[in-house]
N, C-alpha and C. Protein backbone atom coordinates (compact mmCIF):
# COMPACT_ATOMS: atom_id res chain seq x y z
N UNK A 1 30.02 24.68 1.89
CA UNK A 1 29.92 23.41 1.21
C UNK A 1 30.69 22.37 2.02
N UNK A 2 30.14 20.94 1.96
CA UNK A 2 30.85 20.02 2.74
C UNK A 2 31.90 18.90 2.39
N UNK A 3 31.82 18.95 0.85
CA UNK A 3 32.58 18.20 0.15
C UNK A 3 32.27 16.63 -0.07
N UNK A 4 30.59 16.43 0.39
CA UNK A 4 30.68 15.37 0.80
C UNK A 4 29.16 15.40 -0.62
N UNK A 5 29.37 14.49 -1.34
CA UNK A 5 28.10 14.26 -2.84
C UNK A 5 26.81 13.94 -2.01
N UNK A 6 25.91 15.13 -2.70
CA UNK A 6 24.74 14.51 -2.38
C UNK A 6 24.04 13.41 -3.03
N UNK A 7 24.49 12.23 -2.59
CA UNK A 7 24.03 10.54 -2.38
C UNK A 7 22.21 10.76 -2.40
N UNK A 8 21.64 9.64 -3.12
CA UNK A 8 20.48 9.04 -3.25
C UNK A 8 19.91 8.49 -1.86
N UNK A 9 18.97 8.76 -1.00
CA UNK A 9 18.87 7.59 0.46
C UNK A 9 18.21 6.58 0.21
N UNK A 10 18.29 5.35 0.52
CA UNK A 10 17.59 4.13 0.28
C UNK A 10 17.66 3.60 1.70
N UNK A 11 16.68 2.84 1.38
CA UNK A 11 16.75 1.87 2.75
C UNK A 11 16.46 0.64 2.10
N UNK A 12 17.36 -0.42 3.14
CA UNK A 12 18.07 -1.71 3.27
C UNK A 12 17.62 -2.38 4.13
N UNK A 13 16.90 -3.31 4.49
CA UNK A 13 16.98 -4.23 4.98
C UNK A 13 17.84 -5.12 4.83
N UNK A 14 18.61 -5.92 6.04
CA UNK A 14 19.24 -6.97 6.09
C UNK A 14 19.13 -8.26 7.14
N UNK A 15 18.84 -9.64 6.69
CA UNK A 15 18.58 -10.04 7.22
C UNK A 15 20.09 -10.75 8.07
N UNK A 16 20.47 -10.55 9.63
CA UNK A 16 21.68 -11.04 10.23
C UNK A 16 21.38 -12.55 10.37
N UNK A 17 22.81 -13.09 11.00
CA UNK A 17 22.96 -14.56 11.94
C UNK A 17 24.14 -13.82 12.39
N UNK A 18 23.80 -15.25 13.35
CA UNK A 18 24.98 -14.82 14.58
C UNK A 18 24.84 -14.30 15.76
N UNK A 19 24.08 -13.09 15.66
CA UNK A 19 23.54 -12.09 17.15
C UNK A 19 23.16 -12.76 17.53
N UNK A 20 23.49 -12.45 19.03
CA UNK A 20 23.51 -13.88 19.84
C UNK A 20 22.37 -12.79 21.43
N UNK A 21 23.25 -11.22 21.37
CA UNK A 21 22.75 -10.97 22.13
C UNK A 21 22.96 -8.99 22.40
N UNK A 22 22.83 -8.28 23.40
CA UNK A 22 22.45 -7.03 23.02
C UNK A 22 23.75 -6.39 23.06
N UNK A 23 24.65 -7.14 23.02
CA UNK A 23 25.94 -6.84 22.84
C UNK A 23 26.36 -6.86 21.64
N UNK A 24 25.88 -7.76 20.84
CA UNK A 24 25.71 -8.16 19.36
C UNK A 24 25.42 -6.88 18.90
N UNK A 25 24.01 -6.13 19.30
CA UNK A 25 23.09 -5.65 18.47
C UNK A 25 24.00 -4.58 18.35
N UNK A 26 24.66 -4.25 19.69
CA UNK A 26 25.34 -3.02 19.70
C UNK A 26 26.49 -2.62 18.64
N UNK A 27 27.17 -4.03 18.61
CA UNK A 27 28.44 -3.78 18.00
C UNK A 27 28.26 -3.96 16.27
N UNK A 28 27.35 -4.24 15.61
CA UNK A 28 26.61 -4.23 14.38
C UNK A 28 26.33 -2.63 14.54
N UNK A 29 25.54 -2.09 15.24
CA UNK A 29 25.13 -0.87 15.44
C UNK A 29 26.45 0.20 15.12
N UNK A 30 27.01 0.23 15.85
CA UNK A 30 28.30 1.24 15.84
C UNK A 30 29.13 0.76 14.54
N UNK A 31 28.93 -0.30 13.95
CA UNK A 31 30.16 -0.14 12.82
C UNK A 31 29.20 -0.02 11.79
N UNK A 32 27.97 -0.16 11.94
CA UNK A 32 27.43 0.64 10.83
C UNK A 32 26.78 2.43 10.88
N UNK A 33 26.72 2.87 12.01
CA UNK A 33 27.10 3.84 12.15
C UNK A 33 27.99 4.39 12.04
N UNK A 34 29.28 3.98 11.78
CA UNK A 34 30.56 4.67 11.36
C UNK A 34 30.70 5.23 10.65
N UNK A 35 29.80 4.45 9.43
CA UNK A 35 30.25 4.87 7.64
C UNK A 35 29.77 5.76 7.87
N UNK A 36 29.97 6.82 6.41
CA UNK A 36 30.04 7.95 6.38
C UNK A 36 28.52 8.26 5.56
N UNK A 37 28.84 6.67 4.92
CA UNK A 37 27.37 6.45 3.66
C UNK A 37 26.07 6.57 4.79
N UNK A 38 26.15 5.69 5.76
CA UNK A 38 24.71 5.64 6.97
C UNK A 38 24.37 6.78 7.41
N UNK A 39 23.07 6.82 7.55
CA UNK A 39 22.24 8.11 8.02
C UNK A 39 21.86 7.90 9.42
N UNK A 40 21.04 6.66 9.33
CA UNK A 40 20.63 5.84 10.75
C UNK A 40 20.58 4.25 10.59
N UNK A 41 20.84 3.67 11.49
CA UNK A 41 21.01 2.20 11.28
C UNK A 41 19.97 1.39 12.77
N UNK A 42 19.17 1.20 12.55
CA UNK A 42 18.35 0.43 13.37
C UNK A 42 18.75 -1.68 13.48
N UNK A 43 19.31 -1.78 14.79
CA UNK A 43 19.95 -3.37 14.95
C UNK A 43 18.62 -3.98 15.57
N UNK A 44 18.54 -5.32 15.42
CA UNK A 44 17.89 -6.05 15.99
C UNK A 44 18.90 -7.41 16.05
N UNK A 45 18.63 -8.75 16.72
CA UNK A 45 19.46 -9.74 16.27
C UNK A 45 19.19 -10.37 15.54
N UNK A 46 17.94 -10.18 14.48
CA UNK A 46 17.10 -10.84 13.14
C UNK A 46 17.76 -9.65 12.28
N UNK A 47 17.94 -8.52 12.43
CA UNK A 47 17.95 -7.53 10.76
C UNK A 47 18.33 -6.22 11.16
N UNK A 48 18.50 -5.93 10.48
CA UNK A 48 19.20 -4.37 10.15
C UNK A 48 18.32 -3.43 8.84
N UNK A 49 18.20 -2.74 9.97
CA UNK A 49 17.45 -1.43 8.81
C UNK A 49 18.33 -0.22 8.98
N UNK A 50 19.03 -0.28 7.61
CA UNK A 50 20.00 0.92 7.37
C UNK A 50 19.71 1.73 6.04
N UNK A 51 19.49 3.42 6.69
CA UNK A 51 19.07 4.34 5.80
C UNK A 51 20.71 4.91 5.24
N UNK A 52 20.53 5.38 4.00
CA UNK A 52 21.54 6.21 3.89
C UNK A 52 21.61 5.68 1.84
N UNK A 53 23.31 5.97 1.90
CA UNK A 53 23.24 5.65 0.47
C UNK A 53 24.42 4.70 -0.04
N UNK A 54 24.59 3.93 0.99
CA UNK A 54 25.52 2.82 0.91
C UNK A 54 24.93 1.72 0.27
N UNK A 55 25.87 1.09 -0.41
CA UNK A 55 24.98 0.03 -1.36
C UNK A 55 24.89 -1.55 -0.15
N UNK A 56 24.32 -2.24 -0.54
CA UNK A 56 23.82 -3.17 0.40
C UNK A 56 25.27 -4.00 0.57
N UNK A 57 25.88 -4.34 -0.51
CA UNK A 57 27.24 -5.17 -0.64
C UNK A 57 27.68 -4.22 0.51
N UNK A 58 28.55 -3.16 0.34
CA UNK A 58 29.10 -2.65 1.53
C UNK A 58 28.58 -2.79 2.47
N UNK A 59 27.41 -2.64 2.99
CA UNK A 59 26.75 -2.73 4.36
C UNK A 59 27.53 -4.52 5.04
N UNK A 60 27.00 -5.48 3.89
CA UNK A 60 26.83 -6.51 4.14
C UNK A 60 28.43 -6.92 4.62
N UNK A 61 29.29 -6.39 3.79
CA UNK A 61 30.81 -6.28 4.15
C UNK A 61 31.40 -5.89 5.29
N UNK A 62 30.67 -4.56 6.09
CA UNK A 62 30.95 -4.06 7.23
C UNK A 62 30.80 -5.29 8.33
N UNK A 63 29.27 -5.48 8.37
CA UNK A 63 28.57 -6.33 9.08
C UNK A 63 29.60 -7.64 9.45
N UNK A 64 30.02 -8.24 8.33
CA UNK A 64 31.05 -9.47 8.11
C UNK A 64 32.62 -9.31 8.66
N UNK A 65 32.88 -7.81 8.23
CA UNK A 65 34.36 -7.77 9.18
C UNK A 65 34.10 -7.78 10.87
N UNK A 66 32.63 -7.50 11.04
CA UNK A 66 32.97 -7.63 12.36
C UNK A 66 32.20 -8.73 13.28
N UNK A 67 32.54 -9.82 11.64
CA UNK A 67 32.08 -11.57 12.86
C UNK A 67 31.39 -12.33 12.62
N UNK A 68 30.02 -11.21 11.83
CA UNK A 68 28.56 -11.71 11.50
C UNK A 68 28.27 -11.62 10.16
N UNK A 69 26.86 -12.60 10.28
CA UNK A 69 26.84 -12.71 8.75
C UNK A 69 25.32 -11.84 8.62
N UNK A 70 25.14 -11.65 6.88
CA UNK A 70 24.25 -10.75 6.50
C UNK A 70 23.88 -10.82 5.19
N UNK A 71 22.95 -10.86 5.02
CA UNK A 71 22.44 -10.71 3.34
C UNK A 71 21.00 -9.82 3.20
N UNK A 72 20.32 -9.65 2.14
CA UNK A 72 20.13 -8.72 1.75
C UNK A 72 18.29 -9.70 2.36
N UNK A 73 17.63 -8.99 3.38
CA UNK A 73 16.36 -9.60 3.34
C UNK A 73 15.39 -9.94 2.62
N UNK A 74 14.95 -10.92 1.88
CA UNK A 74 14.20 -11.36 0.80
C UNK A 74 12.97 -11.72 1.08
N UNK A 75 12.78 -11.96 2.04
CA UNK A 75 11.66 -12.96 2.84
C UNK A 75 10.62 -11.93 3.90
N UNK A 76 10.13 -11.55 3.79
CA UNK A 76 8.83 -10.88 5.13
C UNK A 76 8.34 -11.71 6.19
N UNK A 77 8.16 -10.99 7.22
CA UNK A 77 7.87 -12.01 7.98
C UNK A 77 6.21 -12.34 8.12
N UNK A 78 6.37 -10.93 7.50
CA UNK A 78 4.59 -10.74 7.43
C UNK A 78 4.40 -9.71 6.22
N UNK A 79 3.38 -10.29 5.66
CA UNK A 79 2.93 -9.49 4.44
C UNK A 79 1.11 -9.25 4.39
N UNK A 80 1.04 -7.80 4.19
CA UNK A 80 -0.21 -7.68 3.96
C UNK A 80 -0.99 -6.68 2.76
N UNK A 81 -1.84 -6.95 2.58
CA UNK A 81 -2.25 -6.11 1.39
C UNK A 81 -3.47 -4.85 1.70
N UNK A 82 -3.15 -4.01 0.86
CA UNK A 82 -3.33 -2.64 1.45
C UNK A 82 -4.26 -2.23 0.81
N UNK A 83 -5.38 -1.55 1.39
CA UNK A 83 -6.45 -0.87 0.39
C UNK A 83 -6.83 0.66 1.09
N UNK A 84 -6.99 1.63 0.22
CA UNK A 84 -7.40 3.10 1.01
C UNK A 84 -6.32 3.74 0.48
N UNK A 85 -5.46 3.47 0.16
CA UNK A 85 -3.92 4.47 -0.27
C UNK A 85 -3.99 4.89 -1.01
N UNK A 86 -4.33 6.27 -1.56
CA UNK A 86 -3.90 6.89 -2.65
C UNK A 86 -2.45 7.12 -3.58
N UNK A 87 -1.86 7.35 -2.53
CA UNK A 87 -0.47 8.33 -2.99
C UNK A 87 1.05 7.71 -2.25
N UNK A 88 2.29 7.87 -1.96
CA UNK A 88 3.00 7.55 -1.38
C UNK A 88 2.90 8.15 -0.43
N UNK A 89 2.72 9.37 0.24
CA UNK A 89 2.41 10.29 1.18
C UNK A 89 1.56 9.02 2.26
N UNK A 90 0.51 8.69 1.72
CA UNK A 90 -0.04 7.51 2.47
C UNK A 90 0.28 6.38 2.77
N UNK A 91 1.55 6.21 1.87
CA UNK A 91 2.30 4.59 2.33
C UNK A 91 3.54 4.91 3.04
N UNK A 92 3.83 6.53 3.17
CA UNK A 92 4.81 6.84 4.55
C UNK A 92 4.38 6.75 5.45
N UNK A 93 2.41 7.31 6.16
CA UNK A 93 2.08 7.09 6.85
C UNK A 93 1.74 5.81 7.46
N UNK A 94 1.61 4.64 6.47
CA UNK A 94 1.54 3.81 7.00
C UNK A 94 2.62 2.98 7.41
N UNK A 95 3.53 3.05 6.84
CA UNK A 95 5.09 2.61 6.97
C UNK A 95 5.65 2.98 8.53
N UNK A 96 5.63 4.00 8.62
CA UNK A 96 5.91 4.59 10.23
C UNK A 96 4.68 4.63 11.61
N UNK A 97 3.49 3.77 10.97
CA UNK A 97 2.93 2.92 11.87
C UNK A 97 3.25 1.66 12.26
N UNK A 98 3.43 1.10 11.06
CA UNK A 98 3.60 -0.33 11.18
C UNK A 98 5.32 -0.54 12.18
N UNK A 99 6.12 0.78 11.67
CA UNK A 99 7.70 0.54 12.32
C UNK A 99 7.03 0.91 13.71
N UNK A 100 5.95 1.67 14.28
CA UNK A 100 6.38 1.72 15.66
C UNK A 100 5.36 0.84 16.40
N UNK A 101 5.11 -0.33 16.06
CA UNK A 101 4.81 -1.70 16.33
C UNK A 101 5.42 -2.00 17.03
N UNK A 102 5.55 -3.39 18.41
CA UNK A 102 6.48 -3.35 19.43
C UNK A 102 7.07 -4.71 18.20
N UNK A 103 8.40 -4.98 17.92
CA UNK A 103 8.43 -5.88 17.43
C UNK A 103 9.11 -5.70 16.00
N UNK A 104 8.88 -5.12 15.66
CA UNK A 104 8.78 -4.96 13.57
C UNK A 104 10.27 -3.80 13.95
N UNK A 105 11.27 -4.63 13.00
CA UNK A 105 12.50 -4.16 12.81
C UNK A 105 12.33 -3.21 11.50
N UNK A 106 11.26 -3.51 10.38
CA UNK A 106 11.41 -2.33 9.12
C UNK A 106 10.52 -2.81 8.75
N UNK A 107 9.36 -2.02 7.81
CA UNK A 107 8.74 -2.47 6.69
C UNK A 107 9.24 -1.39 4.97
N UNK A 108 8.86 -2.33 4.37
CA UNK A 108 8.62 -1.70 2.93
C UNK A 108 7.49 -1.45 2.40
N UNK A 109 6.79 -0.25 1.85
CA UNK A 109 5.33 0.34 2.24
C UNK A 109 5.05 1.06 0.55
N UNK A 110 4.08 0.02 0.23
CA UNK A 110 3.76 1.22 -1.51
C UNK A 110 1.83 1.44 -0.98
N UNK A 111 1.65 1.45 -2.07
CA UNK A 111 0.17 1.82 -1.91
C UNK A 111 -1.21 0.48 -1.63
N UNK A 112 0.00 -0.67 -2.20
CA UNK A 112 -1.14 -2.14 -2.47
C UNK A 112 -0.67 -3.07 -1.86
N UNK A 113 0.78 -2.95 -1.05
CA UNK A 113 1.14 -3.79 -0.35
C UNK A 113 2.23 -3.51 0.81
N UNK A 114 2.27 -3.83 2.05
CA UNK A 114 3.53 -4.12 3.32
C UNK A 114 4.06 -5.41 3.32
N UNK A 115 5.54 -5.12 3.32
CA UNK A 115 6.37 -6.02 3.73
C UNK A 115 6.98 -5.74 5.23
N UNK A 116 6.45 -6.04 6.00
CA UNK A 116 6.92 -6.34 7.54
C UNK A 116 7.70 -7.57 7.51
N UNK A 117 9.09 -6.76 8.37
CA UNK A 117 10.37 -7.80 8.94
C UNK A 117 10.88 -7.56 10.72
N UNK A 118 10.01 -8.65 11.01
CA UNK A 118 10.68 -8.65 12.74
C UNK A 118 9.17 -9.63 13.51
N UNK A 119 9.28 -9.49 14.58
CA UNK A 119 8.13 -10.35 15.28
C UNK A 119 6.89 -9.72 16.05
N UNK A 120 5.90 -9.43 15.67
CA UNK A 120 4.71 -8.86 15.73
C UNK A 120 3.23 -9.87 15.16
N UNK A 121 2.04 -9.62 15.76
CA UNK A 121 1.55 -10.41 15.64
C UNK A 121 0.88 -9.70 14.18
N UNK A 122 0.51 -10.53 13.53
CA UNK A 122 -0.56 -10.05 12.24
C UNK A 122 -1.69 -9.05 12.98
N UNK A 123 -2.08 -9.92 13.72
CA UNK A 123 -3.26 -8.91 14.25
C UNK A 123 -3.14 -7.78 14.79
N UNK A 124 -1.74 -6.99 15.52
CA UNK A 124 -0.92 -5.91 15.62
C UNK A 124 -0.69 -5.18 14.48
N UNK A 125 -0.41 -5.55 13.53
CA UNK A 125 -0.02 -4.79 12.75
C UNK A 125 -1.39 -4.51 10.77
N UNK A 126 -1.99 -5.42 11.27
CA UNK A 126 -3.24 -4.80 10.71
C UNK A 126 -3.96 -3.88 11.56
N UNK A 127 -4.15 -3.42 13.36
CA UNK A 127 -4.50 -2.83 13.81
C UNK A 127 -4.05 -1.36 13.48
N UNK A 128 -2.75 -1.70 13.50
CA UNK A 128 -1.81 -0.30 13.07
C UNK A 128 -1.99 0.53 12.08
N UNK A 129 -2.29 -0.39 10.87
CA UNK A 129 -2.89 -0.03 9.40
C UNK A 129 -4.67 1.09 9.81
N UNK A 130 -5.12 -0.22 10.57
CA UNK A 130 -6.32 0.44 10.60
C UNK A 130 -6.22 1.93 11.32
N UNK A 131 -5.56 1.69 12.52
CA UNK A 131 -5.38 3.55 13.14
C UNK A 131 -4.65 4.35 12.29
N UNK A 132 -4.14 3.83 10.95
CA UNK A 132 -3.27 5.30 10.37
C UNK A 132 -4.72 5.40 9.15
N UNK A 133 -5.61 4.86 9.60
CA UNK A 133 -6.78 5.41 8.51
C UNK A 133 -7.12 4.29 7.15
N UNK A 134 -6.26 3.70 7.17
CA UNK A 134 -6.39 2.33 5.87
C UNK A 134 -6.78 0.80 6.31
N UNK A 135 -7.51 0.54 5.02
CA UNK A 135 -7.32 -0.95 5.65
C UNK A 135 -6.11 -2.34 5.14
N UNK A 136 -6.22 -3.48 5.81
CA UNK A 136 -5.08 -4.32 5.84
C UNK A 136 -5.75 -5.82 5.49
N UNK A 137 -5.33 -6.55 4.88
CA UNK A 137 -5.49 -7.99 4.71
C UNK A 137 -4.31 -9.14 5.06
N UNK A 138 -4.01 -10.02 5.83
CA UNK A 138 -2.75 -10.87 5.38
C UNK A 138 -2.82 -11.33 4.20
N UNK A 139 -1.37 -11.56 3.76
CA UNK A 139 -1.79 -12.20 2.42
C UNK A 139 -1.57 -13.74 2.55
């Protein structure tokens, strides 16, 4: 046994300021990799996609002791609407198309809709939809 509670995983998006550059990305990177709560933490100098079971306030706290600012992403950069999905099984698959997009820092993925956060073209990432077998609309 590890002594350590088995925690809920969520994922977080956060939208940064400040990153200026890949030195930035780095040092966001490693102090949110520290916690004990993070699983994996993906930097960009627009956002942060951090898995694990840290609540977003803490994340956003880490982020801030070391310079930068952060809040909780509200906004998509791209949104599209989803048809063909049955199940969640199918909105993982499409979720981990759309993330390996050149560009797209995280999406949030149900059965009727994507929330894409980072810079990719629409037309990229409805392509993506279409090769994991579904189709895509902007909204």
């Amino acid at each position: 046994m590890t002594g350590k509670m088995e925690n809920k995983m969520n994922k977080i998006i956060l939208s940064l300021q400040g990153l200026t550059c890949s030195h930035c990305v780095g040092s966001v990177t490693k102090v949110l990799q520290a916690r004990d709560d993070v699983e994996s933490a993906k930097v960009t100098l627009e956002y942060a996609v951090v898995e694990g079971s840290a609540s977003a306030d803490a994340l956003i706290a880490t982020i801030e002791q070391d310079g930068y600012q952060a809040a909780v992403a509200t906004t998509p950069d791209v949104e599209l609407q989803l048809s063909g999905l049955s199940c969640m099984k199918c909105a993982g698959k499409t979720q981990q198309a759309l993330e390996a997009v050149e560009g797209v820092a995280g999406a949030i993925v149900d059965t009727e809709r994507a929330k894409i956060y980072g810079k990719a073209s629409t037309d990229s990432l409805i392509k993506a939809v279409e090769q994991a077998g579904y189709q895509a609309n902007a909204i």
